[in-house]
PDB file of N, CA and C in Angstrom:
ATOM      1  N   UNK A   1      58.195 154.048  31.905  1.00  0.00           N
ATOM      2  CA  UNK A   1      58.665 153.051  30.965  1.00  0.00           C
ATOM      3  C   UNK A   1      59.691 152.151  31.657  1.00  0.00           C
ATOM      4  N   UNK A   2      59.642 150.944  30.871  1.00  0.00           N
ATOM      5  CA  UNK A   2      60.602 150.028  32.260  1.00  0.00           C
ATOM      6  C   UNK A   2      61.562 149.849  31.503  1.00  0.00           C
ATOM      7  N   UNK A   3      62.693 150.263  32.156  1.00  0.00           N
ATOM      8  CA  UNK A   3      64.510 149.994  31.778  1.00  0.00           C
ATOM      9  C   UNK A   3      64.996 151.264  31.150  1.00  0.00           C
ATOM     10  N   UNK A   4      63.934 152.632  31.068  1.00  0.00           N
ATOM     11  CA  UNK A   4      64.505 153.661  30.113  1.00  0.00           C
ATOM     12  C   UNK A   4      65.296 154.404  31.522  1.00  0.00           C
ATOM     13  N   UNK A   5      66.126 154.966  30.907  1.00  0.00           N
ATOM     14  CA  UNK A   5      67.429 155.284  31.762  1.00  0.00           C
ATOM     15  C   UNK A   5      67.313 156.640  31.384  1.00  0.00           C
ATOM     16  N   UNK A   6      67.897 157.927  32.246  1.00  0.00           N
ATOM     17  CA  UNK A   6      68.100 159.432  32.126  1.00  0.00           C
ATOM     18  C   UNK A   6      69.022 159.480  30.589  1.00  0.00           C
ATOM     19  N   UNK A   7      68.741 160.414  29.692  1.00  0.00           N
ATOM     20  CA  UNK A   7      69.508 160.484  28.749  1.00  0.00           C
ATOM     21  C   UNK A   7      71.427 161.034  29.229  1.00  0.00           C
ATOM     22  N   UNK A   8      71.492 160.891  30.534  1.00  0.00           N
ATOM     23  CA  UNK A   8      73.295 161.017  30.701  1.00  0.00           C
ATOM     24  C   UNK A   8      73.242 159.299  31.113  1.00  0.00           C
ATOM     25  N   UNK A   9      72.440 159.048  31.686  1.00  0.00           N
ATOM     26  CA  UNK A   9      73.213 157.793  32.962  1.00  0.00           C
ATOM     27  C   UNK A   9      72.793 156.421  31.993  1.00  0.00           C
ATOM     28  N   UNK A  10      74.293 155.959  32.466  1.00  0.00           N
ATOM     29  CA  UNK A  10      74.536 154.645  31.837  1.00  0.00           C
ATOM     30  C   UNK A  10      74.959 154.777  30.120  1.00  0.00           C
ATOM     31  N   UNK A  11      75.683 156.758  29.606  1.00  0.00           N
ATOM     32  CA  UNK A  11      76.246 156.892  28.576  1.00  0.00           C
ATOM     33  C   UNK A  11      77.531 156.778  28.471  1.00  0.00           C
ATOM     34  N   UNK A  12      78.095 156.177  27.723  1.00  0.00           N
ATOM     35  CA  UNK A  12      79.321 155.621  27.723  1.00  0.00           C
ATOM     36  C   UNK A  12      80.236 155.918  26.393  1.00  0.00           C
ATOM     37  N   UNK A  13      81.258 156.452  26.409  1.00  0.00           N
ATOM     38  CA  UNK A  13      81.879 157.160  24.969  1.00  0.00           C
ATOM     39  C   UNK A  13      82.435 156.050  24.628  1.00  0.00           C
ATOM     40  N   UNK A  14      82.156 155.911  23.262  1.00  0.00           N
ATOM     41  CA  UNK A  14      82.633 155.332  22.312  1.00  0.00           C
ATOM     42  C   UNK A  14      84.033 155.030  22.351  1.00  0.00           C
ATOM     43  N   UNK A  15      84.713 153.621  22.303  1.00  0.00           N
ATOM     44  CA  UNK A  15      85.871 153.574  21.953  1.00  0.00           C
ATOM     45  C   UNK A  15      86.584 154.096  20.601  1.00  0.00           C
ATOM     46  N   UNK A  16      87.939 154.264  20.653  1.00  0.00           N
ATOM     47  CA  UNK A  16      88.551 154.808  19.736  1.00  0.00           C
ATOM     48  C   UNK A  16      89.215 153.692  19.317  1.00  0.00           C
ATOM     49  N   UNK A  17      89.001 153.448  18.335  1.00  0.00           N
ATOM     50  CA  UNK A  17      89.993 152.034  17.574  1.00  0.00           C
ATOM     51  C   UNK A  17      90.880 153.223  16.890  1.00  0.00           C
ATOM     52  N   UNK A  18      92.565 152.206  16.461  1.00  0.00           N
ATOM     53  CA  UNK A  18      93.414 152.827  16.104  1.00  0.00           C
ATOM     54  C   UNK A  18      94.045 151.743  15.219  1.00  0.00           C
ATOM     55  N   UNK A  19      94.666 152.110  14.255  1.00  0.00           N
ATOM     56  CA  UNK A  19      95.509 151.396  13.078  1.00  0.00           C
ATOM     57  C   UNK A  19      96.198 151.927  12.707  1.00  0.00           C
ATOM     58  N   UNK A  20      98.256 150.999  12.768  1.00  0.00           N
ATOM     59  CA  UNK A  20      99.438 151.761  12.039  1.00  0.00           C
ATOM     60  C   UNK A  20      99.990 150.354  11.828  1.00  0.00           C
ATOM     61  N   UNK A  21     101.539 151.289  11.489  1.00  0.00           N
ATOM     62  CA  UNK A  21     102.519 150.473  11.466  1.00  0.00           C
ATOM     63  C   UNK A  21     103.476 150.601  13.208  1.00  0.00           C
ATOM     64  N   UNK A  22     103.793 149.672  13.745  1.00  0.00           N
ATOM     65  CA  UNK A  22     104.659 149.463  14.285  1.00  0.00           C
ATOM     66  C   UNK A  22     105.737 150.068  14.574  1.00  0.00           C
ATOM     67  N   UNK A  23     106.190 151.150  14.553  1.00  0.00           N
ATOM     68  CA  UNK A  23     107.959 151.743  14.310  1.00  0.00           C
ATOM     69  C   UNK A  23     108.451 151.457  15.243  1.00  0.00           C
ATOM     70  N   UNK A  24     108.424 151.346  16.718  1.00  0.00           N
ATOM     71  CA  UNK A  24     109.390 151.265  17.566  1.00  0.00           C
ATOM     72  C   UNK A  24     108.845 150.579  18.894  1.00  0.00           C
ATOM     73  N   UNK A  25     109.513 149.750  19.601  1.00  0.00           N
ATOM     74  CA  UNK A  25     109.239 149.226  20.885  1.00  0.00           C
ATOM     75  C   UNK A  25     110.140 149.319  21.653  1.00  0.00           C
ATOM     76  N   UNK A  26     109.755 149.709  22.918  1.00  0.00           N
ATOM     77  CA  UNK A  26     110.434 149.272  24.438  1.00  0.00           C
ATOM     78  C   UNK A  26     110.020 148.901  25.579  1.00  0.00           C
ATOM     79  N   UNK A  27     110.500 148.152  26.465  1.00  0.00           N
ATOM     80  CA  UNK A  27     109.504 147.242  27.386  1.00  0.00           C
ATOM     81  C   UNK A  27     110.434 147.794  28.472  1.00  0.00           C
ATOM     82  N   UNK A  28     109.908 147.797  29.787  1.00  0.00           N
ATOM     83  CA  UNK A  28     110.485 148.552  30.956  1.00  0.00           C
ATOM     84  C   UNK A  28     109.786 147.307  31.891  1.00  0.00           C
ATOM     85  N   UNK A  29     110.404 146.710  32.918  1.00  0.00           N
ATOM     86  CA  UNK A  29     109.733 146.145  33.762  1.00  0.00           C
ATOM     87  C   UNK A  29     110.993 145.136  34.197  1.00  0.00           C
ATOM     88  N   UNK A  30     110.369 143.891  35.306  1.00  0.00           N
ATOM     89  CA  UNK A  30     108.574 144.016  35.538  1.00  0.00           C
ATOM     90  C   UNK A  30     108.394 144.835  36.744  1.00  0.00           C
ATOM     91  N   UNK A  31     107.039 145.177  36.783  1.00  0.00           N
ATOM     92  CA  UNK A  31     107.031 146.264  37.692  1.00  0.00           C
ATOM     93  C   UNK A  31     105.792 145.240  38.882  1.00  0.00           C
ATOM     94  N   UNK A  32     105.478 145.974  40.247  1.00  0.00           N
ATOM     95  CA  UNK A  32     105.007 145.205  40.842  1.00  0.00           C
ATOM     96  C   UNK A  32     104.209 146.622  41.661  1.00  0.00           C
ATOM     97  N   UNK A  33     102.925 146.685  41.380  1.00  0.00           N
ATOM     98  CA  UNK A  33     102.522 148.166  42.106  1.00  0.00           C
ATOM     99  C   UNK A  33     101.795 147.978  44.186  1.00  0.00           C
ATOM    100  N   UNK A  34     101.449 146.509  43.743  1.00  0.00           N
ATOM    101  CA  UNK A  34     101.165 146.432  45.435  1.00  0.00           C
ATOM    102  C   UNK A  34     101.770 144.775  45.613  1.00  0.00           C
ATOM    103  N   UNK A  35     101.809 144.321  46.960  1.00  0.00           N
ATOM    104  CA  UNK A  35     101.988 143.236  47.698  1.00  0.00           C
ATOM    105  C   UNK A  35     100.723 142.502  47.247  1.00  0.00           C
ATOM    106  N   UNK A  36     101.047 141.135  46.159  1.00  0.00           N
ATOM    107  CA  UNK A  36     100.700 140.372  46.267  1.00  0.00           C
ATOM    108  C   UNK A  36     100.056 140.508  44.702  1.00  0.00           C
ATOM    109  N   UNK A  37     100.455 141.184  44.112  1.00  0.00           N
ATOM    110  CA  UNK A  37     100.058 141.910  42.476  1.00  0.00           C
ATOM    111  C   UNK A  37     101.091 141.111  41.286  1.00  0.00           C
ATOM    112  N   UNK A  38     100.260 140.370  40.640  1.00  0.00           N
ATOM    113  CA  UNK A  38     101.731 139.648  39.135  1.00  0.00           C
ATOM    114  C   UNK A  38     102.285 140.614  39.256  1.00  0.00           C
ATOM    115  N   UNK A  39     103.642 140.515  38.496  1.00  0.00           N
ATOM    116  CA  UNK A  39     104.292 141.398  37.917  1.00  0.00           C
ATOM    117  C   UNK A  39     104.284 141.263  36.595  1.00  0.00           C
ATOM    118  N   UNK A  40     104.063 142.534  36.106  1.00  0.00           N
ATOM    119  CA  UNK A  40     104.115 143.476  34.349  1.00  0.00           C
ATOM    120  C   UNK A  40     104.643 144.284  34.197  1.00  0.00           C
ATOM    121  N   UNK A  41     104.821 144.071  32.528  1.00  0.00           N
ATOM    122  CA  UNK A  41     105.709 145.008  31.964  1.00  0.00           C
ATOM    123  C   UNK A  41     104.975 145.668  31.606  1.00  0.00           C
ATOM    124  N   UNK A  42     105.985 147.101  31.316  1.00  0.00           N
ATOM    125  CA  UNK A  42     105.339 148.154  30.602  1.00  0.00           C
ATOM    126  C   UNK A  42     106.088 148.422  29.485  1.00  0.00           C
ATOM    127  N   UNK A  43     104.969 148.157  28.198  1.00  0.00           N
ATOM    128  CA  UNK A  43     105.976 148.747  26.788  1.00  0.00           C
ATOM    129  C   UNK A  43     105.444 149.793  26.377  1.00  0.00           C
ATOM    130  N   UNK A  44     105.956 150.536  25.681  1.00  0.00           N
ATOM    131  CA  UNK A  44     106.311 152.068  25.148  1.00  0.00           C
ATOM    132  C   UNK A  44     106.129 151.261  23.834  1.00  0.00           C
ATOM    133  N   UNK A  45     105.402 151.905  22.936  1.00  0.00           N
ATOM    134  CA  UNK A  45     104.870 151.628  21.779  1.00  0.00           C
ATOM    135  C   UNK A  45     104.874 152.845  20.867  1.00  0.00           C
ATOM    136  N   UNK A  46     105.681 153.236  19.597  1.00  0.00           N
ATOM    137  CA  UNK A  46     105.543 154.323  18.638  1.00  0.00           C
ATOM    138  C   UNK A  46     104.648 153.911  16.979  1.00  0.00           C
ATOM    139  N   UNK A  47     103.657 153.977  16.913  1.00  0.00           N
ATOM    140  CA  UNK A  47     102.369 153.618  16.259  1.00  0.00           C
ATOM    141  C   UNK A  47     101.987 154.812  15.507  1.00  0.00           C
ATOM    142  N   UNK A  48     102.947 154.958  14.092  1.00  0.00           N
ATOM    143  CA  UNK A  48     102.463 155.913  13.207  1.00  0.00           C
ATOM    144  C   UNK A  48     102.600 157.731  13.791  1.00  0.00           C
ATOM    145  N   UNK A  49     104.234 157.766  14.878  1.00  0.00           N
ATOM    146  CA  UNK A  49     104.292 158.782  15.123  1.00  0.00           C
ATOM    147  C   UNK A  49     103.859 158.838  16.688  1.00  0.00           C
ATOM    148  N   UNK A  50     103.030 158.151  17.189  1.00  0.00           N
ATOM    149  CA  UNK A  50     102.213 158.527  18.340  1.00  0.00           C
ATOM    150  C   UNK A  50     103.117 157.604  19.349  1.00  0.00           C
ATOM    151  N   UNK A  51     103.596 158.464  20.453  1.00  0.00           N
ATOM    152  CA  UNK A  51     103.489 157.440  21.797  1.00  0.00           C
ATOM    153  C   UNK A  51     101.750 156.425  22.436  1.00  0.00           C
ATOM    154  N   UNK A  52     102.345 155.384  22.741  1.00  0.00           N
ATOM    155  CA  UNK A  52     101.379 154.652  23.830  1.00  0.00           C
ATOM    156  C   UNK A  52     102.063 153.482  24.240  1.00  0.00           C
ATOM    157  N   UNK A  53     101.145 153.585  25.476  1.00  0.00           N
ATOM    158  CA  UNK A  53     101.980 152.456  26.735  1.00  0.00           C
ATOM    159  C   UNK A  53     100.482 151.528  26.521  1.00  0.00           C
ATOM    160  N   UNK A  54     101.421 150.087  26.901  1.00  0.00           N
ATOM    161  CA  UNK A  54     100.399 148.828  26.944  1.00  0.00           C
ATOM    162  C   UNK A  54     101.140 148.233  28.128  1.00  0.00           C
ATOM    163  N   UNK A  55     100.260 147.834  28.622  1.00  0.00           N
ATOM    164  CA  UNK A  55     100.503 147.218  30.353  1.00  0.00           C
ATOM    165  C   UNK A  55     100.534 145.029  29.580  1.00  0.00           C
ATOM    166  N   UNK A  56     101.199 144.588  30.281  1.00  0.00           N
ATOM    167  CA  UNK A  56     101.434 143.139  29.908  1.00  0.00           C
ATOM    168  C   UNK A  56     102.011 142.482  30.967  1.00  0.00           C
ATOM    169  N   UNK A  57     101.788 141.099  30.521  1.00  0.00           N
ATOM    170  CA  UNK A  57     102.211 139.881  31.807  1.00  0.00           C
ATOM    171  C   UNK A  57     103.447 139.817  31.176  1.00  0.00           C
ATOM    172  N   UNK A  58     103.564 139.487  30.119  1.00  0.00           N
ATOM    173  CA  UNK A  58     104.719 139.160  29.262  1.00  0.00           C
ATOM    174  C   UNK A  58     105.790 139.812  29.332  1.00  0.00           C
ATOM    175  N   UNK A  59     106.769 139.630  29.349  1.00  0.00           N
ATOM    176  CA  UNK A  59     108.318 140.435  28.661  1.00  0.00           C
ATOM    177  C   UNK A  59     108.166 140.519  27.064  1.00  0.00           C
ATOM    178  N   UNK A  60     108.074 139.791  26.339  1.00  0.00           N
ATOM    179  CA  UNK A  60     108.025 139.667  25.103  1.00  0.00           C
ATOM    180  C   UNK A  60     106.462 140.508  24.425  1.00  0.00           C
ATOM    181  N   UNK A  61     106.374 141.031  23.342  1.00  0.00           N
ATOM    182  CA  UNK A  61     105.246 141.551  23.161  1.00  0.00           C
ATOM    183  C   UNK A  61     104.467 140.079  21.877  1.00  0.00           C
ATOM    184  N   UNK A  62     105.565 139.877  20.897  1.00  0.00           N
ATOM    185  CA  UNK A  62     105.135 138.673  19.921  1.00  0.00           C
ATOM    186  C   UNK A  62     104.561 139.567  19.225  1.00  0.00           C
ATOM    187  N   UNK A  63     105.211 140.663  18.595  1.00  0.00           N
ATOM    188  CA  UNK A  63     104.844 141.702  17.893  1.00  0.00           C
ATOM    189  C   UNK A  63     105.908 142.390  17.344  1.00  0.00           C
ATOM    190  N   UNK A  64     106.694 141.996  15.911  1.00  0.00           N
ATOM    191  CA  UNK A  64     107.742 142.909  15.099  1.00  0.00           C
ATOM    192  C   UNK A  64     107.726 144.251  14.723  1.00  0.00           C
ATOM    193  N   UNK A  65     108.663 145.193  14.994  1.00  0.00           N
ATOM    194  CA  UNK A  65     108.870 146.352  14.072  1.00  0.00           C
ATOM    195  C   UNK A  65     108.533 146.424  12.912  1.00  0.00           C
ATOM    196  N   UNK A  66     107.643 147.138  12.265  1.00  0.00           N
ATOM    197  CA  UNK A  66     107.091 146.952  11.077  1.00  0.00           C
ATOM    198  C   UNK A  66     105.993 146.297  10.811  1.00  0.00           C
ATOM    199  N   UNK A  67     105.510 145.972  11.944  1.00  0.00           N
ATOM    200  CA  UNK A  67     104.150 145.037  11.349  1.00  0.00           C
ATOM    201  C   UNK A  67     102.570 146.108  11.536  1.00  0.00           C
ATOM    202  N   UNK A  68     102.043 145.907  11.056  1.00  0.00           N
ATOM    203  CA  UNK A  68     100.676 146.529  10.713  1.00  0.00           C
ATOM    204  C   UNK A  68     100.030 145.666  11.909  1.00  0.00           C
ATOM    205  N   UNK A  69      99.427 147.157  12.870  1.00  0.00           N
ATOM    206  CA  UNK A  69      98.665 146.318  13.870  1.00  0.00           C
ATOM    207  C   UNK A  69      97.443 147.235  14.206  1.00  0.00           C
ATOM    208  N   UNK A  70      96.429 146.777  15.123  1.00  0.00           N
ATOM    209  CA  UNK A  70      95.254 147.286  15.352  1.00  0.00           C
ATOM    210  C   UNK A  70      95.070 147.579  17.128  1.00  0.00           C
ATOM    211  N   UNK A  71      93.984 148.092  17.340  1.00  0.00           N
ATOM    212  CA  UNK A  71      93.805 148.682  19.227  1.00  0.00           C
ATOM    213  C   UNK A  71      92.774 149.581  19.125  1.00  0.00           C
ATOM    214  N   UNK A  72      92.648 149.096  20.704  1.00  0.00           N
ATOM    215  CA  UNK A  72      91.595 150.119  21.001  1.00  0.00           C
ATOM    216  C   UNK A  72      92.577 150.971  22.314  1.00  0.00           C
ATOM    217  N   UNK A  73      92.300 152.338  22.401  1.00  0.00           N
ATOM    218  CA  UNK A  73      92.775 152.997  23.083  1.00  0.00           C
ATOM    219  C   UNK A  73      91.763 154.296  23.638  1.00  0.00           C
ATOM    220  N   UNK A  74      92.674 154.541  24.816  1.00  0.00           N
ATOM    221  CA  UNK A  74      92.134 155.583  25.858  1.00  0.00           C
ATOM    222  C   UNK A  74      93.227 156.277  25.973  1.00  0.00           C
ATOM    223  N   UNK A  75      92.602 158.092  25.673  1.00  0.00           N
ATOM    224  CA  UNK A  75      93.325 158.856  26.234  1.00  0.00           C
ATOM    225  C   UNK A  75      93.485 159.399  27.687  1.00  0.00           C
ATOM    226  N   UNK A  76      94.663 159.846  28.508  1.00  0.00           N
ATOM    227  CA  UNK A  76      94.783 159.907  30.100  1.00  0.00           C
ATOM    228  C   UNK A  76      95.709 161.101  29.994  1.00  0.00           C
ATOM    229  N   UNK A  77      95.838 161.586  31.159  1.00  0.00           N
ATOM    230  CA  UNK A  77      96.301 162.980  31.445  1.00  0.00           C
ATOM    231  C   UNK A  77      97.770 162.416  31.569  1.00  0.00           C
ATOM    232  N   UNK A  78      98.307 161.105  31.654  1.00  0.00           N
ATOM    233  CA  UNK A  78      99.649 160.620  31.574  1.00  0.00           C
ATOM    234  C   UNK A  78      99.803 160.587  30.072  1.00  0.00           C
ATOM    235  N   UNK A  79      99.124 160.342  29.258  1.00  0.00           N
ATOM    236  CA  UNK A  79      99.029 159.684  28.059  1.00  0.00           C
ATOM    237  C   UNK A  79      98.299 159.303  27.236  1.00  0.00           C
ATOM    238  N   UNK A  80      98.711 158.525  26.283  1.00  0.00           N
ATOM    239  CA  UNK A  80      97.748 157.266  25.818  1.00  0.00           C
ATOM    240  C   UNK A  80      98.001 155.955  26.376  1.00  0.00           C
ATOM    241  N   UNK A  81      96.967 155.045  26.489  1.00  0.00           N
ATOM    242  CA  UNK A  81      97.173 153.713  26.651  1.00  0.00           C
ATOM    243  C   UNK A  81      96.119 152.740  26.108  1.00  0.00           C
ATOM    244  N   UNK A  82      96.944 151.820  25.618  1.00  0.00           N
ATOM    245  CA  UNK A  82      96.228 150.514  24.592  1.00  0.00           C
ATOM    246  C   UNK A  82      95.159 149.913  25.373  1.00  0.00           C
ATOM    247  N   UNK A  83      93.947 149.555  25.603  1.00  0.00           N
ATOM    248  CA  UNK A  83      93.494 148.792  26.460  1.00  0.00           C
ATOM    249  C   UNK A  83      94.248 147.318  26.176  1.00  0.00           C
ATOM    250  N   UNK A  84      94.092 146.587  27.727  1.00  0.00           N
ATOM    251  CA  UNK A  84      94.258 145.054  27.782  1.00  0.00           C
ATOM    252  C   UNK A  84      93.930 144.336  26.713  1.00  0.00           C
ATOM    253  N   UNK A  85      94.646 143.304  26.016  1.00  0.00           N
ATOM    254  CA  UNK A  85      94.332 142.504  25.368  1.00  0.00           C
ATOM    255  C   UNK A  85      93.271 142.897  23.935  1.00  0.00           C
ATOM    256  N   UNK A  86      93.379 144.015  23.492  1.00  0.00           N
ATOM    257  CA  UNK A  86      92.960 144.832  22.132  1.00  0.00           C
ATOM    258  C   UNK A  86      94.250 144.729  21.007  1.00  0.00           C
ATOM    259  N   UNK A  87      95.651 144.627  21.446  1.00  0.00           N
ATOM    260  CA  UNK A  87      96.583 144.930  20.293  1.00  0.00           C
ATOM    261  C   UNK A  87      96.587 143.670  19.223  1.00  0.00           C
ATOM    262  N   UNK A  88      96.497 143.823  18.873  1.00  0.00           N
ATOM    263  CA  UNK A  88      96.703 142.473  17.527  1.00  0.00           C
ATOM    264  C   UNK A  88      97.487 142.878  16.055  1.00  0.00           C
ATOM    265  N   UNK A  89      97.901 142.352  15.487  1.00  0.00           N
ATOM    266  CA  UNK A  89      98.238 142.038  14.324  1.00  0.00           C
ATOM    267  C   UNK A  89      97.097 142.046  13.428  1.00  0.00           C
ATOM    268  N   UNK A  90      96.860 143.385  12.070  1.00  0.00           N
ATOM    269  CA  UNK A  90      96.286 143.306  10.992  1.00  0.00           C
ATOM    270  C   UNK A  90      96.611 141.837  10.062  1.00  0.00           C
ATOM    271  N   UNK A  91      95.637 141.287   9.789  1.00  0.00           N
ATOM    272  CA  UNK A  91      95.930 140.277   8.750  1.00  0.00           C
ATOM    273  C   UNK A  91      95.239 140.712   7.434  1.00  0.00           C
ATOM    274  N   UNK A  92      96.323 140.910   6.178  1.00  0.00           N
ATOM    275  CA  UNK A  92      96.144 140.726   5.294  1.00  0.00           C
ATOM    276  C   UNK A  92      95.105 140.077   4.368  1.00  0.00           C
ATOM    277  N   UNK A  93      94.409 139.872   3.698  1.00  0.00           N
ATOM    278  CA  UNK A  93      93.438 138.621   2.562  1.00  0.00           C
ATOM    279  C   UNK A  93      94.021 138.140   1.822  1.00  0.00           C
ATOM    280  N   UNK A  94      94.513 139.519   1.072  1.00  0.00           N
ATOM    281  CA  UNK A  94      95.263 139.250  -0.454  1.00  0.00           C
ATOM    282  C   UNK A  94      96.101 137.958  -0.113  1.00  0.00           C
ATOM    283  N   UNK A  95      97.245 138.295   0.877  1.00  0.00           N
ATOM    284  CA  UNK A  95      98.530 137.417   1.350  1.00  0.00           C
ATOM    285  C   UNK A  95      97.890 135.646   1.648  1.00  0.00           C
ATOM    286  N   UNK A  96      96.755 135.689   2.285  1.00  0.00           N
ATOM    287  CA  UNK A  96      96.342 134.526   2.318  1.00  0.00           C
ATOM    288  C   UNK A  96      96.377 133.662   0.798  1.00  0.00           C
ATOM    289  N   UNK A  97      96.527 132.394   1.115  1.00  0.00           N
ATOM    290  CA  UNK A  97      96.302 131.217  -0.106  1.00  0.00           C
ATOM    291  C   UNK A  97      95.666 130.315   0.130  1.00  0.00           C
TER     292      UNK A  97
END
């Protein structure tokens, strides 16, 4: 059959999407891991109880304490961590006019 693949290869686990509130931030940086690499920050993120780190260009996240936000994440033998460019801000309907 053409394009059928071994039932392991080319299986890929499912991301884990995640949704809280916001409780706490801290940003550590910027950090620079090789010669010739941007430099990013690293924030420490507390999301409904849970540690996770999100890697960023930014100093600033543009993200309040208390706000209802969304992600996709991966667990690691360091941790958790947010993937790139997944964190966002839940928006409301109701609140819209």
């Amino acid at each position: 059959m053409a394009g059928f693949k071994g039932s392991r290869q080319g299986y890929k686990a499912p991301k884990k999407i995640g949704r809280g509130v916001l409780e706490a931030k801290s940003s550590d940086g910027p950090h620079t891991e090789w010669l010739g690499m941007k430099p990013h920050y690293v924030h420490t993120l507390t999301i409904d109880g849970q540690k996770y780190r999100y890697w960023s260009d930014d100093k600033e996240l543009g993200i309040d304490v208390g706000m209802k936000v969304t992600y996709r994440h991966k667990d690691t033998k360091q941790g958790s961590i947010i993937e790139k460019r997944s964190l966002g801000v839940v928006i409301d309907p109701s609140a819209l006019n």
